[in-house]
Protein backbone atom coordinates (compact mmCIF):
# COMPACT_ATOMS: atom_id res chain seq x y z
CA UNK A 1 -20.40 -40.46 3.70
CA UNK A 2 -18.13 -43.62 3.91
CA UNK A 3 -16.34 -44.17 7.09
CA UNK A 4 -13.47 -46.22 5.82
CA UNK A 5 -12.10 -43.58 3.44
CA UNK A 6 -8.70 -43.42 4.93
CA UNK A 7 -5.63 -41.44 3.56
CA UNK A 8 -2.52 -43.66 2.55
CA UNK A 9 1.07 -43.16 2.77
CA UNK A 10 1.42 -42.26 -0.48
CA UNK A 11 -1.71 -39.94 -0.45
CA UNK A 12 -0.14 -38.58 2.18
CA UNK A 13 3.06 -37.62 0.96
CA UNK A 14 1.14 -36.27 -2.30
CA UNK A 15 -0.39 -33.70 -0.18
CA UNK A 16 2.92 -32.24 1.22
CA UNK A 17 4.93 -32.41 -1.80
CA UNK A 18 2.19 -30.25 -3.18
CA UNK A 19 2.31 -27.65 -1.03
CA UNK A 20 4.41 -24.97 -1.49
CA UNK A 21 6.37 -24.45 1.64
CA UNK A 22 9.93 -26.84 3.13
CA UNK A 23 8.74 -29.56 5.51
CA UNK A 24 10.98 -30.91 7.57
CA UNK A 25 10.24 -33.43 10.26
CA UNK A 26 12.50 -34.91 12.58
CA UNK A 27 12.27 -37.96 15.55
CA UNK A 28 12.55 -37.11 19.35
CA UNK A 29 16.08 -38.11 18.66
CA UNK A 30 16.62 -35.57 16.05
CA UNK A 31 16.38 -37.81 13.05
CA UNK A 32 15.22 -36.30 9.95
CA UNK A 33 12.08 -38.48 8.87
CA UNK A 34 10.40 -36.41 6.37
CA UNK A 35 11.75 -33.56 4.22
CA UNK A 36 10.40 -32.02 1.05
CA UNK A 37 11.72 -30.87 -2.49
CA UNK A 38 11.01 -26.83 -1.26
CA UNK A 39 12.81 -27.19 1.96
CA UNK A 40 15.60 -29.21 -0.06
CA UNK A 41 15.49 -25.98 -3.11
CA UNK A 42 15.93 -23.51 0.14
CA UNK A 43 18.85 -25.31 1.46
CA UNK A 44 20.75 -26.07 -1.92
CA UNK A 45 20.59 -29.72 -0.90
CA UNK A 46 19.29 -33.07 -2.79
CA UNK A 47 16.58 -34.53 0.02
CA UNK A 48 18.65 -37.91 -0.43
CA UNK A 49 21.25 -35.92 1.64
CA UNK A 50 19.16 -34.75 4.72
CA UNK A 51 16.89 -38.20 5.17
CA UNK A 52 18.34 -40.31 8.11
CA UNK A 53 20.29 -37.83 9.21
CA UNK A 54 20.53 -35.72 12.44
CA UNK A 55 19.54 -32.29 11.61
CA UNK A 56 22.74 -31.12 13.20
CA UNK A 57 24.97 -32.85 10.96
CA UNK A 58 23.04 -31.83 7.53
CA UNK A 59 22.84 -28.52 8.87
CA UNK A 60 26.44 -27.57 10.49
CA UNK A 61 26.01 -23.93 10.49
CA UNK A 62 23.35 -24.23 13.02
CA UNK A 63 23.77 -25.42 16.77
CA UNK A 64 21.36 -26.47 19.51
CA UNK A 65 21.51 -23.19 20.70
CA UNK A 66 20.55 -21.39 17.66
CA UNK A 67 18.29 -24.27 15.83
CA UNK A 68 14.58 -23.87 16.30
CA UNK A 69 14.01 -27.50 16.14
CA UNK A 70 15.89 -28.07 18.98
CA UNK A 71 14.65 -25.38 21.25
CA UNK A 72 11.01 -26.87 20.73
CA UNK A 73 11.78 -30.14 21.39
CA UNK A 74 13.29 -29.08 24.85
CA UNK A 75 10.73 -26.66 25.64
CA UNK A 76 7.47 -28.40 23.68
CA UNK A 77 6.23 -25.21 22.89
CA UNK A 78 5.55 -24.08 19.58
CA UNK A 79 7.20 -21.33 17.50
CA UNK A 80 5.46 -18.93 15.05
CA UNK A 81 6.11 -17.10 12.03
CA UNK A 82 9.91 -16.88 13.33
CA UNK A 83 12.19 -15.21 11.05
CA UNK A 84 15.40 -16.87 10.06
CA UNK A 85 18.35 -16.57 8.13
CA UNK A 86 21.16 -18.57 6.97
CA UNK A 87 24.33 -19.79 4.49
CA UNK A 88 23.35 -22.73 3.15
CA UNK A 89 26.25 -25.49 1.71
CA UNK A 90 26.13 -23.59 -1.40
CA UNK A 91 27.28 -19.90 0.19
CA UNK A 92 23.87 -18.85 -0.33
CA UNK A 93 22.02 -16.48 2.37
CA UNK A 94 18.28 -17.93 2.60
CA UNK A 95 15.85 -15.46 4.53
CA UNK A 96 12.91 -17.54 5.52
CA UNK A 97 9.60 -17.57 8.18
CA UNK A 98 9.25 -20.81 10.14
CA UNK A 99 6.79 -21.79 12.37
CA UNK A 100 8.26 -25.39 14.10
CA UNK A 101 5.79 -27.11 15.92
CA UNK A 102 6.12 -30.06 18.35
CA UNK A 103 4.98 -33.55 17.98
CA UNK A 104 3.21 -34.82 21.31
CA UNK A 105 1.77 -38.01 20.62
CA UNK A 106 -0.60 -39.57 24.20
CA UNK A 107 1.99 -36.98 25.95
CA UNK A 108 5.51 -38.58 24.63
CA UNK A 109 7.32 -36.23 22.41
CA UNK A 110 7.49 -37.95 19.02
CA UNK A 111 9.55 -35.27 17.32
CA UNK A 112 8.89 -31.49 15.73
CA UNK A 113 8.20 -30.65 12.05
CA UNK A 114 9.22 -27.11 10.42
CA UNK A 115 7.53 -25.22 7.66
CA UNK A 116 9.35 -22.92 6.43
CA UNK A 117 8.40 -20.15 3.48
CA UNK A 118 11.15 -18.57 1.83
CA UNK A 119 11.28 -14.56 1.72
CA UNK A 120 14.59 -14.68 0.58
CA UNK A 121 13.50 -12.29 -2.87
CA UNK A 122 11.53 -9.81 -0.45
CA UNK A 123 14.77 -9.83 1.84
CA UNK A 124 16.40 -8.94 -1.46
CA UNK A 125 14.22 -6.55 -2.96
CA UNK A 126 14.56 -4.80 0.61
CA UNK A 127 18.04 -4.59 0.70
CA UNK A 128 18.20 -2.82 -2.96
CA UNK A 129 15.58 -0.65 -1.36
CA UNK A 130 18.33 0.59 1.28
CA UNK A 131 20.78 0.79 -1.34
CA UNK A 132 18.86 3.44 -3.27
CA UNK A 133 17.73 5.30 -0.33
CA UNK A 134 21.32 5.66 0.74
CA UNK A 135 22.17 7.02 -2.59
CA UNK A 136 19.69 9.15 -2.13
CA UNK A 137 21.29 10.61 0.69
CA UNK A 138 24.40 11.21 -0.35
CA UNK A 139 23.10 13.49 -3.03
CA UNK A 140 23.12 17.21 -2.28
CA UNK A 141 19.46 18.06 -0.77
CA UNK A 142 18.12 20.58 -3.44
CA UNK A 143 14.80 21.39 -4.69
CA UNK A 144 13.08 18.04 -5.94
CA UNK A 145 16.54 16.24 -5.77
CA UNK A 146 15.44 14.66 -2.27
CA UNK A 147 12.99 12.13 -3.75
CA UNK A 148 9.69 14.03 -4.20
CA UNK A 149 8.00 14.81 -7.25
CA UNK A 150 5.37 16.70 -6.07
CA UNK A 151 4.10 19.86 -4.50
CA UNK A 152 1.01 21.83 -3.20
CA UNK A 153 0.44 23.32 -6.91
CA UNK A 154 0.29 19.56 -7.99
CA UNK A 155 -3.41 19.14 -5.93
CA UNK A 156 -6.17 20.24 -8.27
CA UNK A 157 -9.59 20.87 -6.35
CA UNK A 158 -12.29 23.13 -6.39
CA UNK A 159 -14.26 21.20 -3.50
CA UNK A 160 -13.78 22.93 -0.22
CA UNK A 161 -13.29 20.00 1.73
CA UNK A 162 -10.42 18.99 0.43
CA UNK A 163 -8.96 23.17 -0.03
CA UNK A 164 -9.80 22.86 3.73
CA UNK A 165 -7.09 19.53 3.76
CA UNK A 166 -4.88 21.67 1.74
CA UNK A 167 -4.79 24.54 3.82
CA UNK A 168 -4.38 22.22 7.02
CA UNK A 169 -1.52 20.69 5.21
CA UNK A 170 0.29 23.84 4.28
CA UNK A 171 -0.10 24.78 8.22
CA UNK A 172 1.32 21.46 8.84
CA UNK A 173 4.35 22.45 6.77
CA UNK A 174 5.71 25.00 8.77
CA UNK A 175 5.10 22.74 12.41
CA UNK A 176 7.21 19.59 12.70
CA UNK A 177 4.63 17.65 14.90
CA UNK A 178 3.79 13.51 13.80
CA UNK A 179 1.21 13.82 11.26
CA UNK A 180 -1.66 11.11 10.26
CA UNK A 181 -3.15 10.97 6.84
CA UNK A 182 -6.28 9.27 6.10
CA UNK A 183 -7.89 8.25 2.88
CA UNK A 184 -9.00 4.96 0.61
CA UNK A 185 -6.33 3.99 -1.68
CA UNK A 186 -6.17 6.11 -4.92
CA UNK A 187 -7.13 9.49 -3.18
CA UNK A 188 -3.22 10.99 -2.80
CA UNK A 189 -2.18 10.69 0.15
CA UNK A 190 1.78 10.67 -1.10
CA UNK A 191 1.31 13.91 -2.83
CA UNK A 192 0.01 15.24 0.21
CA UNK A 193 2.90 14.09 1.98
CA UNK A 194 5.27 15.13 -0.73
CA UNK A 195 4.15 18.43 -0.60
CA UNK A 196 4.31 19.02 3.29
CA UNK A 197 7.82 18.28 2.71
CA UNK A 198 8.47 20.39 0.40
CA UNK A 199 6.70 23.19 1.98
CA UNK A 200 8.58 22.74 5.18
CA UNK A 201 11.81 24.00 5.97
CA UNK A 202 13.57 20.25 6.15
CA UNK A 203 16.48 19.82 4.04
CA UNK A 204 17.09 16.30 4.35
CA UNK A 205 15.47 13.65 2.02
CA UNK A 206 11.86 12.41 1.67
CA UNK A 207 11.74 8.87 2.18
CA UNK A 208 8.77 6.24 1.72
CA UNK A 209 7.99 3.12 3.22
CA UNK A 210 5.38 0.99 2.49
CA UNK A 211 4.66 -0.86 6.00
CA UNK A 212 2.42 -3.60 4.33
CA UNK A 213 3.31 -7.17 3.65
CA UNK A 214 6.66 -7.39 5.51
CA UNK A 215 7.60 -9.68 7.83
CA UNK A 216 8.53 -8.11 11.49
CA UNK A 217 11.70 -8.33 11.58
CA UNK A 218 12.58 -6.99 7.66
CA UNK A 219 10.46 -4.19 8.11
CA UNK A 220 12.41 -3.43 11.87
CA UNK A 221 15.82 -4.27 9.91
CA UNK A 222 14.51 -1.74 6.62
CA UNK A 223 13.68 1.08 9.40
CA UNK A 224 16.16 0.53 12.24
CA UNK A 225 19.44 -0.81 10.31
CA UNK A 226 21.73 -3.76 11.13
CA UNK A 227 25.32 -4.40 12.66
CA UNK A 228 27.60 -6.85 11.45
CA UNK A 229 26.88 -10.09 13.14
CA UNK A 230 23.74 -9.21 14.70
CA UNK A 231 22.63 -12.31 12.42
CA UNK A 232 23.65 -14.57 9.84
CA UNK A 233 24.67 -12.32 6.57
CA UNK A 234 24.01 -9.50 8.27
CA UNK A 235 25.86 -6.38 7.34
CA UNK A 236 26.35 -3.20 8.91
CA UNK A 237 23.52 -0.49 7.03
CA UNK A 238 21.82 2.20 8.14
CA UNK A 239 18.05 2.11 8.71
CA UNK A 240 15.49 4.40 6.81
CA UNK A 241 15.34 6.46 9.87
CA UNK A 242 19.26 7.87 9.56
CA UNK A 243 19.00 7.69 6.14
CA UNK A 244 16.23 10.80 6.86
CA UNK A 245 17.97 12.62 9.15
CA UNK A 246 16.83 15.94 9.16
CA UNK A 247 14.00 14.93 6.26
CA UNK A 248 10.70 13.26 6.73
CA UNK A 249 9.85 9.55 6.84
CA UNK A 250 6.71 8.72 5.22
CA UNK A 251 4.86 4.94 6.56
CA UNK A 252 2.16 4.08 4.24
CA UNK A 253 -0.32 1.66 5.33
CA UNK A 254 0.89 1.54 9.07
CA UNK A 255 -1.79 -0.26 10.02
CA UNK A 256 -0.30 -3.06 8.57
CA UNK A 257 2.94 -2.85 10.34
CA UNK A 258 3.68 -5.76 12.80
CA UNK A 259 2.16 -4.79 16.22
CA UNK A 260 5.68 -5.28 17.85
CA UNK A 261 7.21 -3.06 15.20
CA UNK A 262 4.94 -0.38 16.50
CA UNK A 263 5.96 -0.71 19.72
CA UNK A 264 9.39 0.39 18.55
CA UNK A 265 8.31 3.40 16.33
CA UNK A 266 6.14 4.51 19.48
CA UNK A 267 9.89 4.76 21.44
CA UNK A 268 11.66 6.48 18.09
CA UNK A 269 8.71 9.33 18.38
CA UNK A 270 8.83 10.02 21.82
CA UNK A 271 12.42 10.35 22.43
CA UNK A 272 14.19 10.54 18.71
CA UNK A 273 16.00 8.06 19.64
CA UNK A 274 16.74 4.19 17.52
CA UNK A 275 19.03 1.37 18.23
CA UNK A 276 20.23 -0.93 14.68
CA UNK A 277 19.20 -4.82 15.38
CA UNK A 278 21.82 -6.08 17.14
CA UNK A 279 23.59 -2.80 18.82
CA UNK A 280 24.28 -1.88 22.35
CA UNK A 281 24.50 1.58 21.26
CA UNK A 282 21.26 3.82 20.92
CA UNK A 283 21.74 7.25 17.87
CA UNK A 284 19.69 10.16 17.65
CA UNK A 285 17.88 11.21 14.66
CA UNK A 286 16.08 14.57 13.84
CA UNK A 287 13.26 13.06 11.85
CA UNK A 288 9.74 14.10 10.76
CA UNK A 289 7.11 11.06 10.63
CA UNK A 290 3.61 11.20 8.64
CA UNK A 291 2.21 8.11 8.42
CA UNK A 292 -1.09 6.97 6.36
CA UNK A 293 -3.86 4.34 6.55
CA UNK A 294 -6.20 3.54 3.74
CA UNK A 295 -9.20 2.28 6.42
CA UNK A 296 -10.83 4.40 8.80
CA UNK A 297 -9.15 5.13 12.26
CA UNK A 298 -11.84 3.80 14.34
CA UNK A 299 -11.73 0.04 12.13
CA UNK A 300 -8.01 -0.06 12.83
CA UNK A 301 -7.75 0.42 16.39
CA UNK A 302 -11.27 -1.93 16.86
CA UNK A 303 -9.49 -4.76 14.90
CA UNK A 304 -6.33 -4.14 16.44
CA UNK A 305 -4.53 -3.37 13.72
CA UNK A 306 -3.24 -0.45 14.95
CA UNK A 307 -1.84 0.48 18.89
CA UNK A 308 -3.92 3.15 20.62
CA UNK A 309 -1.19 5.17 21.64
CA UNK A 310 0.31 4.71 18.69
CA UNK A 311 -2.54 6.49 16.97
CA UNK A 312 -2.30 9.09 19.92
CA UNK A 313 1.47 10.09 18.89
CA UNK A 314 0.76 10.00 15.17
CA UNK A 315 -2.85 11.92 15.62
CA UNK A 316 -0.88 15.39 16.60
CA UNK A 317 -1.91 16.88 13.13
CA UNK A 318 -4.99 14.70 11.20
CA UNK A 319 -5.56 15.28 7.71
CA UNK A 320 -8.52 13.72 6.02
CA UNK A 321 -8.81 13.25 1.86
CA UNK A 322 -12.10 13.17 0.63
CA UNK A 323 -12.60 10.66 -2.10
CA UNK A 324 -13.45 11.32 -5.38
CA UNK A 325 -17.47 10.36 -5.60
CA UNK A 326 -17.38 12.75 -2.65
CA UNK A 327 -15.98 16.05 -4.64
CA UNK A 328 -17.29 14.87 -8.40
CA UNK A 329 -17.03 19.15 -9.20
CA UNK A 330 -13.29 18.17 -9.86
CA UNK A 331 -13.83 15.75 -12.06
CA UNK A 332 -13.61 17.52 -15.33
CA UNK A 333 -10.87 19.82 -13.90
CA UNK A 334 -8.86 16.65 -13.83
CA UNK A 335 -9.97 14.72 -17.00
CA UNK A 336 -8.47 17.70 -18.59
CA UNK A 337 -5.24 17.30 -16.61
CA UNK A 338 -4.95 13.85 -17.70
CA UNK A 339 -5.92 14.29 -21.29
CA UNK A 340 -2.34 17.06 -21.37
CA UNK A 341 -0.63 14.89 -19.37
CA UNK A 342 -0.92 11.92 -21.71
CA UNK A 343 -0.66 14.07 -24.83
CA UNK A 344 2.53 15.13 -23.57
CA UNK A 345 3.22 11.76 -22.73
CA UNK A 346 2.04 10.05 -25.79
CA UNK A 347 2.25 12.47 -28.30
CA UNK A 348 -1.41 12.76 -28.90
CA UNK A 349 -3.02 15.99 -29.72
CA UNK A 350 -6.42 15.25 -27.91
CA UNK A 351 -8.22 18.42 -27.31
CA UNK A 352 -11.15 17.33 -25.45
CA UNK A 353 -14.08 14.82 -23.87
CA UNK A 354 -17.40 14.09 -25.93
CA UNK A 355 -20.44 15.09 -23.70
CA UNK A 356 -22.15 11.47 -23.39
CA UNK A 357 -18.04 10.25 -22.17
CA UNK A 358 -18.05 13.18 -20.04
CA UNK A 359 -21.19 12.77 -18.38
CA UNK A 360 -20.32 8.97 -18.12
CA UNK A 361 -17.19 9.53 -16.48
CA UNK A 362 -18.88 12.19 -14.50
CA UNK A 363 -21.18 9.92 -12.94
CA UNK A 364 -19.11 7.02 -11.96
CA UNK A 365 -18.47 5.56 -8.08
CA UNK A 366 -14.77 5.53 -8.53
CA UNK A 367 -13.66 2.93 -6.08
CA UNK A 368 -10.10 3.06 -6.82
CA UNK A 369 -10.45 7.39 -6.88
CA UNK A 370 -7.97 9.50 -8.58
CA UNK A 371 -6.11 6.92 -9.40
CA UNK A 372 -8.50 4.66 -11.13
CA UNK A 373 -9.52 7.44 -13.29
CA UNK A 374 -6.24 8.39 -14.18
CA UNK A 375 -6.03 5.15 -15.80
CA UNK A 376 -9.53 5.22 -17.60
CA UNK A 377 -8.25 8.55 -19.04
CA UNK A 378 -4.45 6.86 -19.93
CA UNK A 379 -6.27 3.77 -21.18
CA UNK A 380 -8.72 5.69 -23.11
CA UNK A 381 -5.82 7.98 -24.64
CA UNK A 382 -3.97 4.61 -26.06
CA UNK A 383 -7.21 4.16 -28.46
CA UNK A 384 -7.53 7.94 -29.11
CA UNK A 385 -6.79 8.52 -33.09
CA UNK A 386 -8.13 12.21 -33.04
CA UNK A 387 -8.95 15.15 -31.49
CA UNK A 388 -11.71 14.04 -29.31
CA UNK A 389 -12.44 10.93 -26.83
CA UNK A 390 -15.54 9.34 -27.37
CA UNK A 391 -16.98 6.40 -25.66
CA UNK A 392 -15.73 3.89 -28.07
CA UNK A 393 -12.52 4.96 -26.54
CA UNK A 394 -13.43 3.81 -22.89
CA UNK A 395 -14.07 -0.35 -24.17
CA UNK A 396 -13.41 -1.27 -19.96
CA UNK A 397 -16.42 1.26 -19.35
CA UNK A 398 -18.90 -0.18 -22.47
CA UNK A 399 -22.30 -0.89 -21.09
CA UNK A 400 -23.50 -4.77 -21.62
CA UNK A 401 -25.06 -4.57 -25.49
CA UNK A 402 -27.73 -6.83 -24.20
CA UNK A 403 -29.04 -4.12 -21.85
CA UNK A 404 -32.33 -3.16 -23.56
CA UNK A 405 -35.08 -1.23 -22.25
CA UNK A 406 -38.25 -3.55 -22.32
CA UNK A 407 -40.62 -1.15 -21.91
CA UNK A 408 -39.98 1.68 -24.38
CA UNK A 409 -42.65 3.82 -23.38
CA UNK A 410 -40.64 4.32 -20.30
CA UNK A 411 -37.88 7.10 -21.16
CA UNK A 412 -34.53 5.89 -19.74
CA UNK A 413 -34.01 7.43 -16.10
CA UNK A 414 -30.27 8.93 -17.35
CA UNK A 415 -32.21 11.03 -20.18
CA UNK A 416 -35.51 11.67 -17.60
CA UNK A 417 -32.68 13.12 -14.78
CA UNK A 418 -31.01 15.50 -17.50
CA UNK A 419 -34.34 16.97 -18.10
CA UNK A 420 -35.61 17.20 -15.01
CA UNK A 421 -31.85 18.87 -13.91
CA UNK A 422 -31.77 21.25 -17.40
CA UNK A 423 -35.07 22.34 -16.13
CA UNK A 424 -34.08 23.02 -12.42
CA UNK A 425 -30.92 24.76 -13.55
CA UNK A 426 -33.04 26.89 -15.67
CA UNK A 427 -35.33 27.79 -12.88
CA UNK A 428 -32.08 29.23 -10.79
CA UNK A 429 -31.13 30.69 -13.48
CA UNK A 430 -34.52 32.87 -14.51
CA UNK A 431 -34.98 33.63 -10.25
CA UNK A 432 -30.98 34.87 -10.28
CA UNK A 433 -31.91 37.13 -13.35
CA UNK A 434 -28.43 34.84 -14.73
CA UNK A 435 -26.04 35.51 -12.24
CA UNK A 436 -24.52 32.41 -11.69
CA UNK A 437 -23.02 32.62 -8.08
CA UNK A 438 -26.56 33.28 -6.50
CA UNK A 439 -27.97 30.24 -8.93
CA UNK A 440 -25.73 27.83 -7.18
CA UNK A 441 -26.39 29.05 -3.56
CA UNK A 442 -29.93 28.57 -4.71
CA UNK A 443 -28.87 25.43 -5.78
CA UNK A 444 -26.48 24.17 -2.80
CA UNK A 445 -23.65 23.37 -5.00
CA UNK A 446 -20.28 25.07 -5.51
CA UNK A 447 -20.71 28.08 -8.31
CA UNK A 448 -17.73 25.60 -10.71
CA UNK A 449 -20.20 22.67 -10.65
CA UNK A 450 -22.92 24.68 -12.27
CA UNK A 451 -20.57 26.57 -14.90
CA UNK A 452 -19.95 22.98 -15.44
CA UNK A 453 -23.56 22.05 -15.73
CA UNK A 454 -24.39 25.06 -17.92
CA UNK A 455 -21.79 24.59 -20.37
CA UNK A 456 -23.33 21.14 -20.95
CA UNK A 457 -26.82 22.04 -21.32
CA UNK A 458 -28.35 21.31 -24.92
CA UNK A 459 -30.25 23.82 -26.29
CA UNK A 460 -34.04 23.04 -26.45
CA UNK A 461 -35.92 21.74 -28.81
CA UNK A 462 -39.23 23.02 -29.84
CA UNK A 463 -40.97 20.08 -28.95
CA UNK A 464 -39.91 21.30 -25.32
């Protein structure tokens, strides 16, 4: 390694004009030293026009007060992740996160730089969210005209695990207690939701929230609402939580929701009670929360993702979804639902699954659950020319064509296992004298897995 390898002044500034964040870095007097082409974009400003300035005069909506630059250069304590928003000189409201750090050089105070990343489209995309859930609102609450689309007919299962959910969930419906879903992503924990709704007797909307990947204070803004003033280009709006007055609130992923942002929904649950960003005044609101997490309980509140007593309030009623590789007997059941929903959808006139597709499918981990095969089927039903899928119809499923066996007087293991199972099967079948419900107790597996199995079984060969 070379010692004298130094970076230049140009090198330098090549590194922070690549990155993809506004620099700004001023002097202990407030001059502006450094300042980037992305913190010039977010401020509608050429840099030409900020260099050798005072921040305070290129900037005259801000004040020393209100400027986090200044309050870090008096204090010499860093800020983090602060969220920010202001009219820049072209009338444009920028939303941004800053973390402004001080520069303490042999313990003078050299100056403070700011990074800033701009969330002004997320701000955006939020506010259209409000918009449509206040429309929403205003609507007159009937059946499926309060933003649900599904109910408890909508869960196909034969696995008695998950019927036990189901029944827990219509129980659910009829209580108002917090409720807590868990399940990896892909299993359905919306239609869950949905349906507890819609099985209750709350007339107000269903509303979603998606808790991940929000800043603090747009997620408090999205939930709580704003008043006018409370900061730059803010408006007065309701929150998502009067918007569901007398409905149910639904928080996905809450273990991603800002820690302090918890801390606030723990005070709406015990007491009903929220206060917009920026009010004096505190409203009441009758509204149901079920909340969801896509990792196991125990993980979030170890990592700290989630507060315990948090978890406490939302734990009243705990429902727990199964995933797929763990209930495989509904697997066909819902290959078939796919194949009519798609036909429907695409006008295809598919009427069923080869065997060797089936048994593919069948057999599969399913990370992504429900919802990954879904899309196998919908992807599958785009190639589809006739009345049956095949496996040429699944090309993201192919095995590799240079898979060979290299010993071929070793019988794969897939066909070995379908013997040895045909032959198990037929076993339970003979001791049963064909009654199929005692065959599967025999067996340990639910009586629709082994109509399943049965109406797969080849017929034997003489050979055999």
């Amino acid at each position: 390694m070379n010692e004298n390898i130094s970076i230049t002044d140009g090198m330098f500034k090549a590194i922070l004009e690549s990155i993809d964040e506004g620099i700004h870095v001023v002097d202990n007097k407030g001059i502006t030293i450094y300042y980037n082409e992305i913190a010039a974009r977010h401020d509608g400003l050429q840099v030409e026009e900020v260099l050798g300035k005072h921040y305070l005069e290129a900037f005259p909506s801000l004040s020393k007060e209100t400027s986090t630059l200044s309050h870090v250069m008096a204090t010499r304590k860093a800020i983090f992740n602060k969220d920010q928003t202001y009219q820049n000189v072209k009338g444009h409201f920028i939303s941004t996160v800053n973390t402004t750090l001080p520069i303490v050089v042999n313990g003078e105070l050299e100056g403070a730089v700011e990074i800033a990343r701009d969330i002004s489209r997320i701000k955006t995309l939020s506010d259209k969210v409000m918009e449509l859930q206040a429309k929403i609102n205003k609507k007159s609450i009937r059946e499926f005209d309060n933003g649900t689309t599904y109910t408890f007919d909508d869960i196909l299962t034969n696995d008695e695990t998950f019927l036990s959910v189901k029944a827990r969930a219509r129980k659910a419906a009829e209580l108002h207690s917090p409720v807590l879903v868990y399940g990896e992503t892909g299993t359905g924990k919306e239609l869950i939701v949905q349906s507890i709704h819609n099985a209750s007797n709350r007339s107000g909307p269903f509303i979603a929230q998606n808790c991940a990947a929000l800043p603090a204070t747009i997620l408090e803004s999205i939930l709580f609402g704003t008043t006018k003033g409370s900061f730059t280009g803010a408006e007065e709006r309701e929150g998502l939580f009067e918007l569901a007055d007398g409905g149910t609130l639904f928080l996905d992923e809450v273990n991603s929701m800002p820690i302090d942002v918890q801390a606030k929904l723990l005070r709406v649950l015990e007491d009903g009670v929220i206060r917009r960003v920026g009010a004096v005044k505190t409203r009441k609101v009758d509204v149901r929360i079920i909340a969801a997490i896509n990792e196991e309980p125990e993980v979030a509140l170890q990592a700290k993702r989630l507060r315990v007593d948090l978890f406490y309030r939302l734990n009243v009623i705990y429902l727990r979804i199964p995933p797929l590789r763990a209930r495989r007997q509904d697997i066909p059941q819902l290959i078939d639902h796919f194949i009519d929903k798609y036909n429907r959808k695409f006008h295809k006139k598919v009427k069923m699954i080869r065997d060797d597709a089936a048994d593919y499918l069948y057999e599969r981990n399913w990370q992504g659950n429900v919802r990954e095969l879904e899309h196998v089927i919908q992807s599958a039903m785009n190639f589809a020319d006739g009345e049956m899928l095949s496996m040429k119809d699944f090309p993201m499923l192919q095995p590799q064509t240079n898979e060979v066996v290299m010993n071929k007087s070793i019988e794969p293991l897939r066909e070995t296992l379908k013997k040895t199972e045909r032959r198990i099967i037929e076993r339970a079948m003979i001791a049963s004298e064909g009654n199929v419900k005692k065959a599967a107790k025999q067996l340990c597996i639910p009586r629709q897995t082994l109509q399943y199995k049965l109406a797969k079984l080849p017929k034997r060969s003489s050979a055999e």
